[in-house]
N, C-alpha and C. Protein backbone atom coordinates (compact mmCIF):
# COMPACT_ATOMS: atom_id res chain seq x y z
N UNK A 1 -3.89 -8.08 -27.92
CA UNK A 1 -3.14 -7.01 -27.30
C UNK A 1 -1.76 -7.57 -26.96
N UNK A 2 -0.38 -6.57 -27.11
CA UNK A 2 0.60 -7.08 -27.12
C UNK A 2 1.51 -7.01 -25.31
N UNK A 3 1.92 -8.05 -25.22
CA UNK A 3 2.30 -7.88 -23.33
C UNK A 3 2.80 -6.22 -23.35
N UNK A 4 3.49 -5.56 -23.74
CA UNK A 4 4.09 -4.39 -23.41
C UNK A 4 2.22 -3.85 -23.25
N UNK A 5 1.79 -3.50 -24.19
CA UNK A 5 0.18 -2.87 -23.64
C UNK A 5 -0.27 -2.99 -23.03
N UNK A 6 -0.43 -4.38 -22.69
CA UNK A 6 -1.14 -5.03 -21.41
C UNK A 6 -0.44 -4.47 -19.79
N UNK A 7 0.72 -4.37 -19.99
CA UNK A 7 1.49 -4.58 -19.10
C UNK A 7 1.44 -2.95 -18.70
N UNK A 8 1.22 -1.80 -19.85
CA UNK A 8 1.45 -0.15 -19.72
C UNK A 8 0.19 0.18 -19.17
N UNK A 9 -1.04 -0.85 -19.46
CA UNK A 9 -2.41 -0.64 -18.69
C UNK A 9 -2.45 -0.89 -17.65
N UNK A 10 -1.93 -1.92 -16.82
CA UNK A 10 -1.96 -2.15 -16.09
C UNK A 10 -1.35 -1.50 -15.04
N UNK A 11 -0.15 -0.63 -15.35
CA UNK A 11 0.76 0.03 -14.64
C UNK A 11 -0.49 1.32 -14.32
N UNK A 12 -0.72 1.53 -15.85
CA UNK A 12 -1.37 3.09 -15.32
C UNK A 12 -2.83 2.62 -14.68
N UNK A 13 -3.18 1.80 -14.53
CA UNK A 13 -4.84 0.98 -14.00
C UNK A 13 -4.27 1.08 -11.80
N UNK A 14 -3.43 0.80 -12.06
CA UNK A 14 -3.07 0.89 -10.73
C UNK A 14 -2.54 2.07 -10.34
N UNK A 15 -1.44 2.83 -10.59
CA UNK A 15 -1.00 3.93 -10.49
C UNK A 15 -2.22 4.69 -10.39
N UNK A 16 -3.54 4.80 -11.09
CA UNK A 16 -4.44 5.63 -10.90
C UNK A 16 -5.23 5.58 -9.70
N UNK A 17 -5.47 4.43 -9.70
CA UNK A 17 -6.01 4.00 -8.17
C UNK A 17 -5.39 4.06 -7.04
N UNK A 18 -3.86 3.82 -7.20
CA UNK A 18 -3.33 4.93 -5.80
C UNK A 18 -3.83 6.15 -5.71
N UNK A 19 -3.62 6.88 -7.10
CA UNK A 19 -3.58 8.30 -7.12
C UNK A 19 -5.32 8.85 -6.04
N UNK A 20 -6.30 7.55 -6.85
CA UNK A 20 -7.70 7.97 -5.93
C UNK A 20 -7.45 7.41 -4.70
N UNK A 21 -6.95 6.50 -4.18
CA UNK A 21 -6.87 6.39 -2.78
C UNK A 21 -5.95 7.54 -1.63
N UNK A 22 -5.40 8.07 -2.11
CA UNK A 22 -4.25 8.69 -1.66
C UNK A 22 -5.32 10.33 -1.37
N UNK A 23 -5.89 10.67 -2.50
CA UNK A 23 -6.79 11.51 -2.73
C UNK A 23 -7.93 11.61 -1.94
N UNK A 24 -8.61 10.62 -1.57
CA UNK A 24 -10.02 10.23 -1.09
C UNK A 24 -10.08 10.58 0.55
N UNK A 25 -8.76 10.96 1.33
CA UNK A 25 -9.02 11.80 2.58
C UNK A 25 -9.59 10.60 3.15
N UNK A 26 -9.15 11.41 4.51
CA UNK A 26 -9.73 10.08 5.71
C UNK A 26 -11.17 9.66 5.51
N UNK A 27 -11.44 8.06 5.98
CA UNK A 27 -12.71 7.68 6.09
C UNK A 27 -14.03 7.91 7.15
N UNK A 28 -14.92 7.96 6.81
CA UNK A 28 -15.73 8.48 7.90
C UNK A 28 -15.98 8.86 9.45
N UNK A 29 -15.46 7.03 9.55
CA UNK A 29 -14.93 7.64 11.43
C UNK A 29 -13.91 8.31 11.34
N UNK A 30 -12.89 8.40 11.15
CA UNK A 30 -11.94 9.32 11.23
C UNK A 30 -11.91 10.96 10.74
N UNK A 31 -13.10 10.94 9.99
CA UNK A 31 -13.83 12.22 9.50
C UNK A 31 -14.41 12.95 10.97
N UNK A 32 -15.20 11.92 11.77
CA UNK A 32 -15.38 12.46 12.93
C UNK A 32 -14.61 12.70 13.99
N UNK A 33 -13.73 11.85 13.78
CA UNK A 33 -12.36 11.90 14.56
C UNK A 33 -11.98 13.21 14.96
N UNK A 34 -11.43 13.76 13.75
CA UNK A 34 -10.74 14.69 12.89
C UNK A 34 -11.59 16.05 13.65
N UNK A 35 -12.98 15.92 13.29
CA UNK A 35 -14.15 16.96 13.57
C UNK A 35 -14.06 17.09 14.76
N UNK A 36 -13.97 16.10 16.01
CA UNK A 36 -13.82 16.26 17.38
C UNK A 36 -12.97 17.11 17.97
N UNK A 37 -11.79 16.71 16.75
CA UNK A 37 -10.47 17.18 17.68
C UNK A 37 -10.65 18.71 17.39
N UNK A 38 -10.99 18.98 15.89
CA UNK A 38 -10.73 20.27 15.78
C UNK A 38 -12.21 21.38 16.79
N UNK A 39 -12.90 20.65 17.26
CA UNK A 39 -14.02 21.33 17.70
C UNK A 39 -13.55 21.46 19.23
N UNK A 40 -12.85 20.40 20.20
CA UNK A 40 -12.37 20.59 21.31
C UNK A 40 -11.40 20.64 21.71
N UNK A 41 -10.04 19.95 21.14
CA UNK A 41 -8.64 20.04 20.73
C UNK A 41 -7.55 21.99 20.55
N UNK A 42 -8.83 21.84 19.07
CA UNK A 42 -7.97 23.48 18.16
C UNK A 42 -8.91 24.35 19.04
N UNK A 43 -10.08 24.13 19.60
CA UNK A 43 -11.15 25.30 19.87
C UNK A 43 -10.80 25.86 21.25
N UNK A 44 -9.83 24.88 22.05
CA UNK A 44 -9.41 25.21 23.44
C UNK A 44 -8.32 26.49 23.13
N UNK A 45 -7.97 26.97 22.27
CA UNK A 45 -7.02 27.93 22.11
C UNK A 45 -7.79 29.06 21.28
N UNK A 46 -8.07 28.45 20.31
CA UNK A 46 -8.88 29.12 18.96
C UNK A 46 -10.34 29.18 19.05
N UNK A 47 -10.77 29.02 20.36
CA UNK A 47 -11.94 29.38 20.82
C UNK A 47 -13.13 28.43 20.09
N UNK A 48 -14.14 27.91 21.15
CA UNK A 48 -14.99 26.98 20.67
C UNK A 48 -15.75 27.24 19.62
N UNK A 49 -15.93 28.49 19.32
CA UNK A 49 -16.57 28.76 17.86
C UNK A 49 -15.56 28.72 16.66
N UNK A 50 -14.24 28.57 16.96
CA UNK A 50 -13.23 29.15 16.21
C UNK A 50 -12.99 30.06 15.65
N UNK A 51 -13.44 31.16 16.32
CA UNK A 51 -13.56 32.73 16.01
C UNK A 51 -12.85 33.24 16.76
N UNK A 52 -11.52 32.41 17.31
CA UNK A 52 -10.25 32.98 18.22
C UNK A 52 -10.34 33.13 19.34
N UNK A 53 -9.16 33.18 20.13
CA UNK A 53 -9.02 32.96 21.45
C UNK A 53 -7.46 33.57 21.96
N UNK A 54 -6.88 32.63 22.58
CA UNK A 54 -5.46 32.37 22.87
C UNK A 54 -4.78 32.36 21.20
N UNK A 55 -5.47 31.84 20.61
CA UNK A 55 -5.02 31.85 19.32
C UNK A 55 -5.78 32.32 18.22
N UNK A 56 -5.33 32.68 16.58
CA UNK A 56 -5.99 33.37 15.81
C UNK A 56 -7.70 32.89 15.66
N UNK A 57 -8.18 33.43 14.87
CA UNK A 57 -9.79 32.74 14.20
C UNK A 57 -9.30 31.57 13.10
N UNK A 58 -10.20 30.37 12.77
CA UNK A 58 -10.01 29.65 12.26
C UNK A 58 -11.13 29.51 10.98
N UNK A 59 -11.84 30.68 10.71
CA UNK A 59 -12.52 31.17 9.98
C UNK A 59 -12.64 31.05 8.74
N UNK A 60 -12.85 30.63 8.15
CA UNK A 60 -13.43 31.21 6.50
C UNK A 60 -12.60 32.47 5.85
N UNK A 61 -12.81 33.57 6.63
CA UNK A 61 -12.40 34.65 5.75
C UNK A 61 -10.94 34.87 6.83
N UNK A 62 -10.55 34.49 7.93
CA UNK A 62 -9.68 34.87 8.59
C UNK A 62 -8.27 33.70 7.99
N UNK A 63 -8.87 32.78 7.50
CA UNK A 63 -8.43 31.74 6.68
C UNK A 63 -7.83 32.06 5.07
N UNK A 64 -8.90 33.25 4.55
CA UNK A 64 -8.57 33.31 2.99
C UNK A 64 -7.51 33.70 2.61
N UNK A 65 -6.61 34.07 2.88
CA UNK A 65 -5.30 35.25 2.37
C UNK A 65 -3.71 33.12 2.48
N UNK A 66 -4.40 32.33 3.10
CA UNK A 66 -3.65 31.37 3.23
C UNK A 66 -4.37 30.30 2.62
N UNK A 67 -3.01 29.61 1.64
CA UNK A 67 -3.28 28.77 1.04
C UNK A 67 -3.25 27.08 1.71
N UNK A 68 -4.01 26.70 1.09
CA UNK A 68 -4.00 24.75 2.06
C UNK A 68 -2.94 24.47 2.00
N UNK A 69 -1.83 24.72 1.54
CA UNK A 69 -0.31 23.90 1.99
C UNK A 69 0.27 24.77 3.04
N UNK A 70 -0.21 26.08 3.17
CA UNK A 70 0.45 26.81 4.37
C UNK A 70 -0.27 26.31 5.96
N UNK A 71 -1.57 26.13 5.72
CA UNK A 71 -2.28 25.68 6.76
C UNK A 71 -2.00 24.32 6.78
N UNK A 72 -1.95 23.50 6.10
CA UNK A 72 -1.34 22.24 6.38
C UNK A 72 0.22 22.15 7.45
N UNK A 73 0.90 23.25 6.61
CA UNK A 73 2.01 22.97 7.51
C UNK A 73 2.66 23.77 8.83
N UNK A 74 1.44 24.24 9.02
CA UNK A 74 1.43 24.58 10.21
C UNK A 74 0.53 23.97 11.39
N UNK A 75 -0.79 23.33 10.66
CA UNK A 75 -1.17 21.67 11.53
C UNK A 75 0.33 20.93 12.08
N UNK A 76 0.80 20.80 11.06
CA UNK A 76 1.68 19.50 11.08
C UNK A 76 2.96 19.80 11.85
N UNK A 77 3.38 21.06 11.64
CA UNK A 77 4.85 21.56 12.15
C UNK A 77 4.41 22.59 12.96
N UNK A 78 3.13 23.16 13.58
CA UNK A 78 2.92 24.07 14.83
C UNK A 78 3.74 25.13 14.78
N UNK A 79 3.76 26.02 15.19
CA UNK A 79 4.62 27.65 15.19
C UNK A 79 5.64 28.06 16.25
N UNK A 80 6.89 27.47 15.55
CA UNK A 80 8.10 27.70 16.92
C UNK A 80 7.67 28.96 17.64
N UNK A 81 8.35 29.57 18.84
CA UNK A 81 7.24 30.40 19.59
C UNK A 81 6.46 30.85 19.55
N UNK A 82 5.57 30.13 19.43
CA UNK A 82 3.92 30.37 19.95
C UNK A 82 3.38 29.15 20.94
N UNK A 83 2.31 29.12 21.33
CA UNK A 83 1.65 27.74 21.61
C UNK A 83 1.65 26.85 21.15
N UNK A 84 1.25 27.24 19.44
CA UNK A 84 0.70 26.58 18.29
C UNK A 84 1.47 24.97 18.49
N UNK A 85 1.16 23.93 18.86
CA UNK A 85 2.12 22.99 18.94
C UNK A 85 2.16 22.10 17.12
N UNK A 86 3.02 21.27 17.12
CA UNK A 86 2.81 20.56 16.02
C UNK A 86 1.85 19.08 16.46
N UNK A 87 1.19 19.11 15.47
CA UNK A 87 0.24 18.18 15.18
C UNK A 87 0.83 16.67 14.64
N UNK A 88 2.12 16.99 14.09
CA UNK A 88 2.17 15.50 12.98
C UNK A 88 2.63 14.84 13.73
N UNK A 89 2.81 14.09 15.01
CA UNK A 89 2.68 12.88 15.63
C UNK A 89 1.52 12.07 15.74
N UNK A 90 0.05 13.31 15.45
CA UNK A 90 -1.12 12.72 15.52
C UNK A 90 -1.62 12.59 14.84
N UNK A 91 -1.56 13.58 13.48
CA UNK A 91 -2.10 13.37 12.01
C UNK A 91 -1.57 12.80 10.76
N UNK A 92 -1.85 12.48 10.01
CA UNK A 92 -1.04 11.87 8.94
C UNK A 92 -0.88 13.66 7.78
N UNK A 93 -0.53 13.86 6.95
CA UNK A 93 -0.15 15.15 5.78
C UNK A 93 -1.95 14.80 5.47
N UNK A 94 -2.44 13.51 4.58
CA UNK A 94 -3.31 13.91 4.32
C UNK A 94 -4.58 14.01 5.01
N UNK A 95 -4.72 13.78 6.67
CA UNK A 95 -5.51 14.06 7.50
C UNK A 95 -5.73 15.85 7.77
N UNK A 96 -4.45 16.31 7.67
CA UNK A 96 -4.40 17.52 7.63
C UNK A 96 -4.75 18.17 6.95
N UNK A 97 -4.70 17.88 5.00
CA UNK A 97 -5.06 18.70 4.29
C UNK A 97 -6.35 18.42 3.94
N UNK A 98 -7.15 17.30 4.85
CA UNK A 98 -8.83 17.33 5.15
C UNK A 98 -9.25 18.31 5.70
N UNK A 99 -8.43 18.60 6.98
CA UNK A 99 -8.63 19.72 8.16
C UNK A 99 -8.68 20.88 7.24
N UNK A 100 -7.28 20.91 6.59
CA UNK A 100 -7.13 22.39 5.72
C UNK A 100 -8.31 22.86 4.84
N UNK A 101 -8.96 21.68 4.48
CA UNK A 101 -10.16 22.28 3.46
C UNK A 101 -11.48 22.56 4.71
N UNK A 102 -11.79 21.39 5.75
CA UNK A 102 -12.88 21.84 5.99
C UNK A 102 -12.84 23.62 6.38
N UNK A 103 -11.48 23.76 7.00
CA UNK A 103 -11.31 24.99 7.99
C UNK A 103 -12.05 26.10 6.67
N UNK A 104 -11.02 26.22 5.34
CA UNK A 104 -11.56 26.75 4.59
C UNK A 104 -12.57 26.86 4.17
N UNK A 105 -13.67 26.26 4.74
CA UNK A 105 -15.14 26.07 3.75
C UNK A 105 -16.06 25.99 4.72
N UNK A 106 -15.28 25.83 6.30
CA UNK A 106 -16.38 26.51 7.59
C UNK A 106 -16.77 25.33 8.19
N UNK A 107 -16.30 25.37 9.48
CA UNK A 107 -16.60 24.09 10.31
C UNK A 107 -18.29 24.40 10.69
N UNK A 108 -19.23 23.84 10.73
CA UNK A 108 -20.26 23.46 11.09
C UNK A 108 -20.33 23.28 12.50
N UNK A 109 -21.30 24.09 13.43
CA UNK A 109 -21.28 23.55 14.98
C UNK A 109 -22.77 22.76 14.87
């Protein structure tokens, strides 16, 4: 094999493996982390079932009409007047777009 090949595998051998690390969402404790906050954190507004409160439902279907980058960036950047505060001092983008999927697919009590 000639160094340029070696060298184009290697680029894309790694480049891919960022791509899965980057991808792979927080690790387990921080999975619970994540689960805590949104169960006592988001639920103090958005109500402990997350079926709303002070703030909207965090629902499944109250969820569907919004896509994961809109809910992401409103984790992250919170809703100038409202309560809604911003999140990204505490979350990382892709901690959030963990949040964004579980919300979509139904937090579990």
């Amino acid at each position: 094999m000639n160094l340029f090949r070696m060298t184009m595998l290697a680029a894309f051998a790694l480049g891919s493996s960022a791509v899965v690390c980057a991808n792979a969402g927080p690790g387990a404790q921080r999975q619970t982390e994540l689960l805590h906050l949104l169960r006592h954190d988001c639920g103090s507004c958005h109500g402990m079932r997350l079926e709303g409160g002070l703030g909207p439902p965090l629902t499944p279907p109250a969820l569907r009409r919004l896509s994961n980058e809109q809910i992401v960036a409103t984790i992250l950047h919170g809703r100038p007047g409202t309560p809604m505060p911003p999140w990204r001092p505490f979350l990382s983008p892709s901690e959030a777009q963990w949040l964004a999927m579980q919300l979509k697919q139904g937090v579990s009590r």
